[in-house]
C-alpha atoms as a PDB file:
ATOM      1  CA  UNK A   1     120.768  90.337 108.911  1.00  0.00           C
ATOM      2  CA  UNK A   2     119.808  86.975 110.849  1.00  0.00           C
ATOM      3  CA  UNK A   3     120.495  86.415 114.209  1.00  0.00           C
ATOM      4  CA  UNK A   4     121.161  82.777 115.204  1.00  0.00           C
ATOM      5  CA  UNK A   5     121.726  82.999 118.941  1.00  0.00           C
ATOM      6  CA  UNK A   6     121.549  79.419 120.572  1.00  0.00           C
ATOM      7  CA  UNK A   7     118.538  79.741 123.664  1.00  0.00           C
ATOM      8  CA  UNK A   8     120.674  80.374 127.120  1.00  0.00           C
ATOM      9  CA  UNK A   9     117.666  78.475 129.156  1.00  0.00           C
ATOM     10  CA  UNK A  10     117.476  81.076 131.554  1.00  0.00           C
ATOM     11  CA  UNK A  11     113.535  82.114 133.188  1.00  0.00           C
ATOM     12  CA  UNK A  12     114.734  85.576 133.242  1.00  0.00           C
ATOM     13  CA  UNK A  13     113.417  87.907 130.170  1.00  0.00           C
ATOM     14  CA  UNK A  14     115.951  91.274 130.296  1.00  0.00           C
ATOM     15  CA  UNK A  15     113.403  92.409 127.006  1.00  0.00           C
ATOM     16  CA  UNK A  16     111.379  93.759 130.079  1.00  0.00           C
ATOM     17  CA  UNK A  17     114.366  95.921 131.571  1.00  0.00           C
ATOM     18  CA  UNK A  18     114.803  97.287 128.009  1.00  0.00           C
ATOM     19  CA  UNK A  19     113.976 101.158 127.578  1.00  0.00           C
ATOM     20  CA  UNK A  20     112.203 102.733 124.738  1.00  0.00           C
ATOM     21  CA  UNK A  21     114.198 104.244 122.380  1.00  0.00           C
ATOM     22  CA  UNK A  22     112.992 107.221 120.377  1.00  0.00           C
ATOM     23  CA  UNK A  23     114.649 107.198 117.627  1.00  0.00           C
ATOM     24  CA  UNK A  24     112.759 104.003 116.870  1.00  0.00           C
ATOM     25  CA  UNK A  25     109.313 105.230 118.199  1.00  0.00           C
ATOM     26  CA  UNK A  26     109.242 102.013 120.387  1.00  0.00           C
ATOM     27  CA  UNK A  27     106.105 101.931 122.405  1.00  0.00           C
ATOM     28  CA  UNK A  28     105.869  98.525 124.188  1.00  0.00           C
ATOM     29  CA  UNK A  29     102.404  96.804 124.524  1.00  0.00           C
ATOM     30  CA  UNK A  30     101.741  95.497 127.998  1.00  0.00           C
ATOM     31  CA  UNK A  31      98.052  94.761 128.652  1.00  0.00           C
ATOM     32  CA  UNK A  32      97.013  91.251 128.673  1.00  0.00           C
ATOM     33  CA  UNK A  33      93.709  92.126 127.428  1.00  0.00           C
ATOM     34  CA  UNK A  34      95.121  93.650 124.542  1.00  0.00           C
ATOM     35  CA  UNK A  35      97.297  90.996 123.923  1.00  0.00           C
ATOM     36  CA  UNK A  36      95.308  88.203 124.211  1.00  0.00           C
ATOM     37  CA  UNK A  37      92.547  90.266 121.944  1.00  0.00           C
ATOM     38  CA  UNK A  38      95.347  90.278 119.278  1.00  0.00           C
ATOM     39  CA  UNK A  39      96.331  86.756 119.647  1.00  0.00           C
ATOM     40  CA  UNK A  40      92.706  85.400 119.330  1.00  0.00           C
ATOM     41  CA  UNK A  41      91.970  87.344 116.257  1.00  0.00           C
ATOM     42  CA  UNK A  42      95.013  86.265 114.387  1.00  0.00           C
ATOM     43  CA  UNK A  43      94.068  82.735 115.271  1.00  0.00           C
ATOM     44  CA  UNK A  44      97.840  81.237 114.821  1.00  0.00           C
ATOM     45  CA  UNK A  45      98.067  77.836 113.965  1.00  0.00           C
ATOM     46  CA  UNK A  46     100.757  74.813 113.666  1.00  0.00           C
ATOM     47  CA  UNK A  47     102.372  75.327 109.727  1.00  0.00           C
ATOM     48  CA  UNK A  48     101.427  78.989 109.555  1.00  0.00           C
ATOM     49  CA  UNK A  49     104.410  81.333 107.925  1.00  0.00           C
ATOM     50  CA  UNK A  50     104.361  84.325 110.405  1.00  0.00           C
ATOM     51  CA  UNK A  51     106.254  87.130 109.996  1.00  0.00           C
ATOM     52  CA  UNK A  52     106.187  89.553 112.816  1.00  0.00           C
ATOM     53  CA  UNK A  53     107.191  93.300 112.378  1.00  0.00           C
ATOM     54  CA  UNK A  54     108.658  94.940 115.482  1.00  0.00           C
ATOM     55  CA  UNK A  55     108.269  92.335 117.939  1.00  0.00           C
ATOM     56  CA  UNK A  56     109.933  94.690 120.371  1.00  0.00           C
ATOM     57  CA  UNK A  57     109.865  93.005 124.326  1.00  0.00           C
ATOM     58  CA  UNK A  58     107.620  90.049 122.749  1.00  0.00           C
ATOM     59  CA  UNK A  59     104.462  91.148 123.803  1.00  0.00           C
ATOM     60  CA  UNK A  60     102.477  89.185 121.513  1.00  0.00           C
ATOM     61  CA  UNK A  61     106.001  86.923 120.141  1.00  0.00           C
ATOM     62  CA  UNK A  62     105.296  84.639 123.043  1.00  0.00           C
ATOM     63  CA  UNK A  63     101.600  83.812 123.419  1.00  0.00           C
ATOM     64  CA  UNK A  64     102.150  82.913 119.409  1.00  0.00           C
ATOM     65  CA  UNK A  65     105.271  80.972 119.227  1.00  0.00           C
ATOM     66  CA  UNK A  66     102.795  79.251 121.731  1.00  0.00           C
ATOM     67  CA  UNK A  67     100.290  78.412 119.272  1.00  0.00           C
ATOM     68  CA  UNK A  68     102.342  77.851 116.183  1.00  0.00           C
ATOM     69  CA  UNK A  69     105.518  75.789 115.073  1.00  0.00           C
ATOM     70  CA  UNK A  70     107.846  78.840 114.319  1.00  0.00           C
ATOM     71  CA  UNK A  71     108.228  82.362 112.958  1.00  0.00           C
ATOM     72  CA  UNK A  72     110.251  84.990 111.864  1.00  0.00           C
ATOM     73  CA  UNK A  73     110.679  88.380 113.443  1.00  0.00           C
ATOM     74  CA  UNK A  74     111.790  91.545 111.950  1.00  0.00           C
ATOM     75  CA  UNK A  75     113.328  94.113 114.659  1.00  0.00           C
ATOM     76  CA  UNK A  76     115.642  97.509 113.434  1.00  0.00           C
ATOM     77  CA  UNK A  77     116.620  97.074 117.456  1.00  0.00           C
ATOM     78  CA  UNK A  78     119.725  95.291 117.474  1.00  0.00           C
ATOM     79  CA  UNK A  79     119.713  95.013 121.502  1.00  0.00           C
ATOM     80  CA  UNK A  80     116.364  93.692 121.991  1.00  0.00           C
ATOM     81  CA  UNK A  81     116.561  91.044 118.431  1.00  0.00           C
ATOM     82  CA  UNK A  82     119.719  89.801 120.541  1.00  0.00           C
ATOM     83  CA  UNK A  83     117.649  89.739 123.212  1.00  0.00           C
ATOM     84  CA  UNK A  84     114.418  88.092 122.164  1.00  0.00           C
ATOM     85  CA  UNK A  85     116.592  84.931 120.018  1.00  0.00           C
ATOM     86  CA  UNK A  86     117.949  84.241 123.417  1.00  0.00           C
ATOM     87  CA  UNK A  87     114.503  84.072 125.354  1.00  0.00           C
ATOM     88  CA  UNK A  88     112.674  82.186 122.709  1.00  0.00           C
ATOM     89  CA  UNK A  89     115.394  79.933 121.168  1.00  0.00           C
ATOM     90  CA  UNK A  90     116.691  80.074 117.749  1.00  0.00           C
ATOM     91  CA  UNK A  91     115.012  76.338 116.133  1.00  0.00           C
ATOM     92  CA  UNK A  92     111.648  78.557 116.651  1.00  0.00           C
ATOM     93  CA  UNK A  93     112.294  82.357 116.228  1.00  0.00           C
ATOM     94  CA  UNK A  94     114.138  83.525 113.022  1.00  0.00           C
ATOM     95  CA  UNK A  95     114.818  87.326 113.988  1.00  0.00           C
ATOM     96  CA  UNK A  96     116.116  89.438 111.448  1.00  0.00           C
ATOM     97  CA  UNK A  97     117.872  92.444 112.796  1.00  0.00           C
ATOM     98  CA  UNK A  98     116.647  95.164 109.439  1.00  0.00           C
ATOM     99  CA  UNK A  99     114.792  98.152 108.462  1.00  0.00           C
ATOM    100  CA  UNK A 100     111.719  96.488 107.697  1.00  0.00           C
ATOM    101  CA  UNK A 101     111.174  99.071 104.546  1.00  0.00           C
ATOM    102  CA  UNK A 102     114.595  97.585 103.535  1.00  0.00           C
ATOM    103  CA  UNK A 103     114.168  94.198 103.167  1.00  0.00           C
ATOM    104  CA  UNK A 104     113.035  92.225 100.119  1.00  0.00           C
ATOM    105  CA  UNK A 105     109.683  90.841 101.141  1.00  0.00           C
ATOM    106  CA  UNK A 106     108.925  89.172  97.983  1.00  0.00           C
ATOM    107  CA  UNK A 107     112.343  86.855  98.599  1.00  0.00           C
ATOM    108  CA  UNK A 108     111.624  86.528 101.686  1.00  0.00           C
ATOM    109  CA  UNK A 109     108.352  85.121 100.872  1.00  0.00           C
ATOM    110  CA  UNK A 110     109.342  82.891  98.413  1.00  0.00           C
ATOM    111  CA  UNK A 111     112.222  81.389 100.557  1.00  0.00           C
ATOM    112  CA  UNK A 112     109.228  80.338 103.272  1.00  0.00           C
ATOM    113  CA  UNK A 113     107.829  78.278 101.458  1.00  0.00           C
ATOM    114  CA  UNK A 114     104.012  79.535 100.834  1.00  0.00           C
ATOM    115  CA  UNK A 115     102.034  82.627 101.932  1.00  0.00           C
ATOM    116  CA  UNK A 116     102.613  84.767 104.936  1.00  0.00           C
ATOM    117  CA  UNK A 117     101.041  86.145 107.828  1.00  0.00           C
ATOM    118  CA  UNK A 118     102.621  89.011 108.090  1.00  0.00           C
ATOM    119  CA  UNK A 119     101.754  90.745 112.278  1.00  0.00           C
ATOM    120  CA  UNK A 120     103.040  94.322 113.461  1.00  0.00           C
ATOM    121  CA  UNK A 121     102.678  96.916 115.552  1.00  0.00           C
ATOM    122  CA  UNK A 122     104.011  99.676 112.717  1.00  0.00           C
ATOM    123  CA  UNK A 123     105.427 103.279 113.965  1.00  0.00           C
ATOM    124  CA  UNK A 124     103.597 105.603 112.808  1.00  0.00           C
ATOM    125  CA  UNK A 125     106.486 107.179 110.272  1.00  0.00           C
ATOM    126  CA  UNK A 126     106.832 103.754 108.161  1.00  0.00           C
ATOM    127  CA  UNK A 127     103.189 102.859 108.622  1.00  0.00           C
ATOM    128  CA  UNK A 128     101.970 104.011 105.238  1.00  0.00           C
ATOM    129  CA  UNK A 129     105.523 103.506 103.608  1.00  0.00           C
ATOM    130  CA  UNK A 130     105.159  99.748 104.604  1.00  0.00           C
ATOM    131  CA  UNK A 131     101.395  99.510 103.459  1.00  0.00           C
ATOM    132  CA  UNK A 132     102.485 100.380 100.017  1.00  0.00           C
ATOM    133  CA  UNK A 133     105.732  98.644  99.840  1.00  0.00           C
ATOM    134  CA  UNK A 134     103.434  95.515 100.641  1.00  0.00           C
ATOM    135  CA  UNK A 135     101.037  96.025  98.076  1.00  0.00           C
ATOM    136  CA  UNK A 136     102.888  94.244  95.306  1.00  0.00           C
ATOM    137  CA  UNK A 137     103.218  91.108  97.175  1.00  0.00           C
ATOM    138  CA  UNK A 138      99.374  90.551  98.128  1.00  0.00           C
ATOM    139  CA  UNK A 139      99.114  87.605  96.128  1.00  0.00           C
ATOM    140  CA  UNK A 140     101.937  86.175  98.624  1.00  0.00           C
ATOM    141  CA  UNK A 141     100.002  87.226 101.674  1.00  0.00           C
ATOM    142  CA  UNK A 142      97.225  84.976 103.974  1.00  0.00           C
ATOM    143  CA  UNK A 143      96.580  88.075 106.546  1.00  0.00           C
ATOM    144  CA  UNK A 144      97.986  90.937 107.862  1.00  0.00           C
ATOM    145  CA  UNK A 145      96.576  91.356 111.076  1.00  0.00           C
ATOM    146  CA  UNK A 146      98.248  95.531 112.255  1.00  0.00           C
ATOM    147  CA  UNK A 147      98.648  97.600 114.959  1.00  0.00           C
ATOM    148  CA  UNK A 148      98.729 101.192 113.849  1.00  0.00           C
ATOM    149  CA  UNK A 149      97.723 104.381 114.837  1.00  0.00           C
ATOM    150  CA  UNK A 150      94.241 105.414 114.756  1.00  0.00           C
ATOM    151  CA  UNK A 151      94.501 107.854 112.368  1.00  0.00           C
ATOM    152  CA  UNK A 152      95.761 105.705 109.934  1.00  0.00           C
ATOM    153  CA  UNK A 153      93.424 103.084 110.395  1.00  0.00           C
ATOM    154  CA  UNK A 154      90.557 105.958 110.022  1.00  0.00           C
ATOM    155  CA  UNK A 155      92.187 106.797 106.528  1.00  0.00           C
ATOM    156  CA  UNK A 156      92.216 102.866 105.507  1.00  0.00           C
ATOM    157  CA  UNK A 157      88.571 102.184 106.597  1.00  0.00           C
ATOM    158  CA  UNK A 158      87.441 106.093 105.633  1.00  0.00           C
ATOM    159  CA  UNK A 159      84.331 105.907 102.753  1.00  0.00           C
ATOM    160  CA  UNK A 160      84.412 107.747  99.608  1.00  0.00           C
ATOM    161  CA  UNK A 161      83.129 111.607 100.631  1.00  0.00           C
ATOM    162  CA  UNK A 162      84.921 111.976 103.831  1.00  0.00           C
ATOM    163  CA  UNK A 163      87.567 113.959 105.267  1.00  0.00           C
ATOM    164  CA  UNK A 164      89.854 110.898 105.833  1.00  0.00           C
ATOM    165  CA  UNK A 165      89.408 109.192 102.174  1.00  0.00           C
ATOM    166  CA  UNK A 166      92.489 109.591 100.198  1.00  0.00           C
ATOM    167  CA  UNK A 167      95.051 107.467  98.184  1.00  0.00           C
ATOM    168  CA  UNK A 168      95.914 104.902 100.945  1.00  0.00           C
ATOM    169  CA  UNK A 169      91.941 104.312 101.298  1.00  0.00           C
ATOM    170  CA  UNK A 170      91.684 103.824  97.929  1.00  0.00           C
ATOM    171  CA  UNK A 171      94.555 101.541  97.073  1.00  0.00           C
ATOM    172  CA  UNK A 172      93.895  99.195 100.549  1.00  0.00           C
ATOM    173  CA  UNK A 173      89.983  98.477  99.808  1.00  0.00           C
ATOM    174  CA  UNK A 174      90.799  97.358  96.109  1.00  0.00           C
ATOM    175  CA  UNK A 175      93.366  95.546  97.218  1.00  0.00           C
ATOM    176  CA  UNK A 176      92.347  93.947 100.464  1.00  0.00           C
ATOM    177  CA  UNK A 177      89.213  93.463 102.258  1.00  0.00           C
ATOM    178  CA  UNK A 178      89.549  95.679 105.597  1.00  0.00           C
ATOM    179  CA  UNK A 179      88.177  95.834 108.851  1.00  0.00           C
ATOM    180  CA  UNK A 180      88.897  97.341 111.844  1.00  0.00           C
ATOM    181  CA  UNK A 181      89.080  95.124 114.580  1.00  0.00           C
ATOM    182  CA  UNK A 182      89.295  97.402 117.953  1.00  0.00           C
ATOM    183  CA  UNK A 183      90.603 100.291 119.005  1.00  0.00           C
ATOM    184  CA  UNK A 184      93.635 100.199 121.581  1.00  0.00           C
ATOM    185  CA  UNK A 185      93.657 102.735 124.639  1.00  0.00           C
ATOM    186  CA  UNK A 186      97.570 104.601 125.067  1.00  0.00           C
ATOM    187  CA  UNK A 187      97.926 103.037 128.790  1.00  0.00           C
ATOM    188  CA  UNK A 188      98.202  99.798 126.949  1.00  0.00           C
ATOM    189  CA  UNK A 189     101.569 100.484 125.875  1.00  0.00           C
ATOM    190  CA  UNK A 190     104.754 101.393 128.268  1.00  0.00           C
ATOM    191  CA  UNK A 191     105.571 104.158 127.638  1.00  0.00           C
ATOM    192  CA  UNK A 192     102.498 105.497 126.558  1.00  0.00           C
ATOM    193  CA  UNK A 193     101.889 107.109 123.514  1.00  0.00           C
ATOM    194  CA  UNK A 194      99.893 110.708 123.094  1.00  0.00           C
ATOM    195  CA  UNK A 195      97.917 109.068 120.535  1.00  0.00           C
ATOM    196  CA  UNK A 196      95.635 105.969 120.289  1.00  0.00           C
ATOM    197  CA  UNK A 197      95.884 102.824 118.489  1.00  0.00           C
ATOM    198  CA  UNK A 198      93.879 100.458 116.343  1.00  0.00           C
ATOM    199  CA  UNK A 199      94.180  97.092 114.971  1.00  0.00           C
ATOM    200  CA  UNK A 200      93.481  96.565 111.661  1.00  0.00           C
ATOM    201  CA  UNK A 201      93.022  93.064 109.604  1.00  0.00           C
ATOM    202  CA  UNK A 202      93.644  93.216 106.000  1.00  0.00           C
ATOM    203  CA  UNK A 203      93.046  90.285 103.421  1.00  0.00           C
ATOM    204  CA  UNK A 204      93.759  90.373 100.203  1.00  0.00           C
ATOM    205  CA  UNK A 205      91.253  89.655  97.673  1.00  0.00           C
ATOM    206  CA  UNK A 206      91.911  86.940  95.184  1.00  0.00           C
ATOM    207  CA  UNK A 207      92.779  88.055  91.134  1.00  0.00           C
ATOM    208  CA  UNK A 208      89.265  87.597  90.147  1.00  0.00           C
ATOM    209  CA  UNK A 209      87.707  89.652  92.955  1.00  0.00           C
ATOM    210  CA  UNK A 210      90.075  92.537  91.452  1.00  0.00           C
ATOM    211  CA  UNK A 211      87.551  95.369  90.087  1.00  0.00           C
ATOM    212  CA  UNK A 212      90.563  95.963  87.387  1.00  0.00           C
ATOM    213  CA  UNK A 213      93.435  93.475  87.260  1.00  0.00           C
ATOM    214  CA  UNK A 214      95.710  95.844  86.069  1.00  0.00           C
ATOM    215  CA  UNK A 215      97.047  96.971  89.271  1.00  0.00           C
ATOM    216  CA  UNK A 216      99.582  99.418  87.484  1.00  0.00           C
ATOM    217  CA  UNK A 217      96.909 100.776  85.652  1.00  0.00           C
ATOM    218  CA  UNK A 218      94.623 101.592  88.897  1.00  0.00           C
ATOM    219  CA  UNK A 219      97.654 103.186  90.910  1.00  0.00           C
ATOM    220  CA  UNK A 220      98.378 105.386  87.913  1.00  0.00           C
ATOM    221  CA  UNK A 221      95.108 107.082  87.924  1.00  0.00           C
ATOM    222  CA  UNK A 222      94.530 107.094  91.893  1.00  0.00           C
ATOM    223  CA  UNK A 223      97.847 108.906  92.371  1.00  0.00           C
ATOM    224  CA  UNK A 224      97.592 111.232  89.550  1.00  0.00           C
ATOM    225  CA  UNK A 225      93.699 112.103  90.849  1.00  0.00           C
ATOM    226  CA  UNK A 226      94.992 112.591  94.411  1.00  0.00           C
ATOM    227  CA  UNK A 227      98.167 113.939  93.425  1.00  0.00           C
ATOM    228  CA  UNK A 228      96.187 117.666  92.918  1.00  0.00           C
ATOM    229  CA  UNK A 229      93.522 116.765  95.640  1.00  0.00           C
ATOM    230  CA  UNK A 230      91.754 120.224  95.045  1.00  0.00           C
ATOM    231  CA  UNK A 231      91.508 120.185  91.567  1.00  0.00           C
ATOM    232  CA  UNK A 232      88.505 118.752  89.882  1.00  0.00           C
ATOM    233  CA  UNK A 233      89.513 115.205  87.729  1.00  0.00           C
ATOM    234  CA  UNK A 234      88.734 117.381  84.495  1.00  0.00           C
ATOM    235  CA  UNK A 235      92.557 118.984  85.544  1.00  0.00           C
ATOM    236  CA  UNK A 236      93.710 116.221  87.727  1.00  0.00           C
ATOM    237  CA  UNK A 237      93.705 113.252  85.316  1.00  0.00           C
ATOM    238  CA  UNK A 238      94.243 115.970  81.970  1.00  0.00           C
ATOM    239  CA  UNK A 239      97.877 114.224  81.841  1.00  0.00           C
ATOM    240  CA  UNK A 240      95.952 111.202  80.959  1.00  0.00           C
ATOM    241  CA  UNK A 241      92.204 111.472  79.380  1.00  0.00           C
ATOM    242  CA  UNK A 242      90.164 113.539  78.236  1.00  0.00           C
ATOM    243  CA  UNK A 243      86.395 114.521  79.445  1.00  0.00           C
ATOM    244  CA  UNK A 244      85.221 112.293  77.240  1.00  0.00           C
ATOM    245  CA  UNK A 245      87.100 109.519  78.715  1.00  0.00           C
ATOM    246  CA  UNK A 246      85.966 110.568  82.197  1.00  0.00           C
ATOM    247  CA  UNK A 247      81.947 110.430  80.793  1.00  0.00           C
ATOM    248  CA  UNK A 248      82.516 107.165  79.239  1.00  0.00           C
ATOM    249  CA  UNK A 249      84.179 106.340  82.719  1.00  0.00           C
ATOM    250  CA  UNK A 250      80.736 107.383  84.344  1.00  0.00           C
ATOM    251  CA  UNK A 251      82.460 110.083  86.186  1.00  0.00           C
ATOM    252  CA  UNK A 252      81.567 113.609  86.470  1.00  0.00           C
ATOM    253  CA  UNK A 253      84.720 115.685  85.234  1.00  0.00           C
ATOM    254  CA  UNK A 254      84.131 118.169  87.374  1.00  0.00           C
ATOM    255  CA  UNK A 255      84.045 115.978  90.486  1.00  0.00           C
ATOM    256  CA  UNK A 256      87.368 116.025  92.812  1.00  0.00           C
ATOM    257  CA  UNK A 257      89.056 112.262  93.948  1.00  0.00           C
ATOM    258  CA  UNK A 258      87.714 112.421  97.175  1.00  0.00           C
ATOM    259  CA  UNK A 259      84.223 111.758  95.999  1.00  0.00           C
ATOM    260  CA  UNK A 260      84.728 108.702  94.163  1.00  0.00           C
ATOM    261  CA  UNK A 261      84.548 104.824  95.189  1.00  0.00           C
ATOM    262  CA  UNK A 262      86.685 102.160  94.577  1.00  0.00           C
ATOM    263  CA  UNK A 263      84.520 100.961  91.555  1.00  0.00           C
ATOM    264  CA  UNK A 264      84.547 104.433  90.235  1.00  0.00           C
ATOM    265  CA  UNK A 265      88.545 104.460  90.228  1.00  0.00           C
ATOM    266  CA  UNK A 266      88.832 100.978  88.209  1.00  0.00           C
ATOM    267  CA  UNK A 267      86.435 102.597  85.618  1.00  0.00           C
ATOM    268  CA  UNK A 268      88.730 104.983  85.210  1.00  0.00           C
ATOM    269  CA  UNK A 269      91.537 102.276  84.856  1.00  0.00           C
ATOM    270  CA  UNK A 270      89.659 100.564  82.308  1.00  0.00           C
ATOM    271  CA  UNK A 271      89.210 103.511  80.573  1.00  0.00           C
ATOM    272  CA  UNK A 272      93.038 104.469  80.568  1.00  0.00           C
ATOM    273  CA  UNK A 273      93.410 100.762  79.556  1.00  0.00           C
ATOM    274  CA  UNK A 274      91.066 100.323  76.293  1.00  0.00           C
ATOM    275  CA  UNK A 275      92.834 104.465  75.466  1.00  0.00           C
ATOM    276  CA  UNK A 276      95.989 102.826  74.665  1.00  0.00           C
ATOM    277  CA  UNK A 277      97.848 105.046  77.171  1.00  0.00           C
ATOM    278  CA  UNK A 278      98.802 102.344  79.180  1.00  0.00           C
ATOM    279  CA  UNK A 279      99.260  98.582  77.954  1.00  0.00           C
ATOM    280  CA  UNK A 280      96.726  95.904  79.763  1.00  0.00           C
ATOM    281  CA  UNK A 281      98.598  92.943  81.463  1.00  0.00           C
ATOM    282  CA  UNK A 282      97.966  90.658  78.360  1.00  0.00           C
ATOM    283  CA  UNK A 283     100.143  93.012  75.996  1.00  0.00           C
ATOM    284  CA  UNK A 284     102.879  93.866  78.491  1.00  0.00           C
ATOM    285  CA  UNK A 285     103.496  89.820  78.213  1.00  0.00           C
ATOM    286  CA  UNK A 286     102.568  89.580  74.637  1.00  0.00           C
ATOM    287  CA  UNK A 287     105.842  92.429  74.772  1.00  0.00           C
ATOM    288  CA  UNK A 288     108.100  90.441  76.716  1.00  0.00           C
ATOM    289  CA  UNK A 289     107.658  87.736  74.313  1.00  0.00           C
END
């Protein structure tokens, strides 16, 4: 749902007298330093497609409708999206009042006009959701530039071996190149948070940086290893190759997912791949032929 709300030219900004609501996990960045941290390192220019998720008061909305021509806003909060068209104007702020897991990215991609930049600062409980529901779409992506909590940033950026490495590591770093950018303190926020923050920057790599192109292929075998975290990949993967598969694959089958890289993983893929079990890109559109 778009909200078209002609700008009422007022100076006053009633975002700032609006009060978190839980139900919507709303923690509202305040500190300048933060802000203008954010602002600098996604580097907004004139033409840019931006899509910001939970704008909330407009924290970082205004310093970059400041920098760029226009952009669109997603916010679930119907009070402050009513809100925020008013104080910016609707010729340069497109806010969609939606469930941001709801909403068909990929159309709403293609009716921009080129690649997004998609900004956030994600609630924690549609943090990972989101992550995955963008993964299909990376093609149509310049930059996501994130504000998440630091535990999920510490699962992104986690190496193979550690505690934190697990299916959302995995998946990100083959499909993006990642980097943690800062970590944000909880008195930046009103009200704070018991938790703190981090801002992540995630671009995706291009077709031929893919280890595997298949991504179907990749996700198949990363789920199904991390689906049974504690078995070894001998019983994990069973459902789809055999030890032998997993030798060719340079992988010890009695290894467990968490030990594995990235490069490991799109052996793997390959390996399901050339078995036959599941059809490379080039036959699924030989099929469809």
């Amino acid at each position: 749902m778009s909200i078209s709300v002609a700008s009422s030219g007022s100076t006053k900004d009633p975002a700032h007298a609006h009060r978190a609501r839980r139900r919507y996990s709303q923690n509202f960045l305040h500190d300048p330093g933060t802000i203008g941290r954010i602002v600098e390192a996604i580097a907004p220019r004139p033409g840019d497609r931006i899509v910001e998720v939970g704008p909330g008061r407009g924290a970082i909305t205004a310093p970059l409708l400041a920098l760029c021509e226009h952009l669109t806003a997603v916010e679930i909060d119907r009070d402050l999206a009513q809100m925020l068209v008013r104080r910016f104007g609707a010729e340069r702020l497109t806010l969609m009042c939606a469930d941001a897991l709801k909403i068909d990215w990929a159309e709403l991609a293609q009716r921009s006009g080129g690649r997004l930049r998609i900004v956030g600062n994600l609630p924690y409980h549609i943090s990972t959701p989101l992550l995955f529901t963008w993964l299909p779409m990376a093609p149509q992506v310049v930059d996501q530039h994130l504000m998440l909590q630091k535990e999920v940033v510490d699962r992104i950026v986690a190496p193979a071996g550690g505690r934190d490495y697990g299916r959302l590591s995995v998946m990100l770093q083959y499909r993006y190149r990642v980097e943690r950018l800062f970590n944000v303190a909880a008195g930046a926020f009103v009200p704070a948070p018991k938790v703190q923050s981090s801002v992540i920057r995630l671009v995706p790599r291009a077709a031929d940086e893919l280890m595997v192109p298949d991504v179907k292929a990749f996700a198949r075998v990363v789920t199904a290893a991390f689906g049974q975290r504690r078995k070894t990949l001998r019983n994990a993967l069973a459902a789809l190759m055999d030890e032998s598969q997993l030798r060719r694959a340079l992988v010890d089958p009695g290894a467990r997912a968490e030990t594995l890289d990235v490069a490991a993983f799109a052996r793997l893929a390959k390996e399901l791949i050339v078995s036959g079990e599941l059809p490379s890109p080039a036959q699924r559109e030989r099929g469809r032929g």
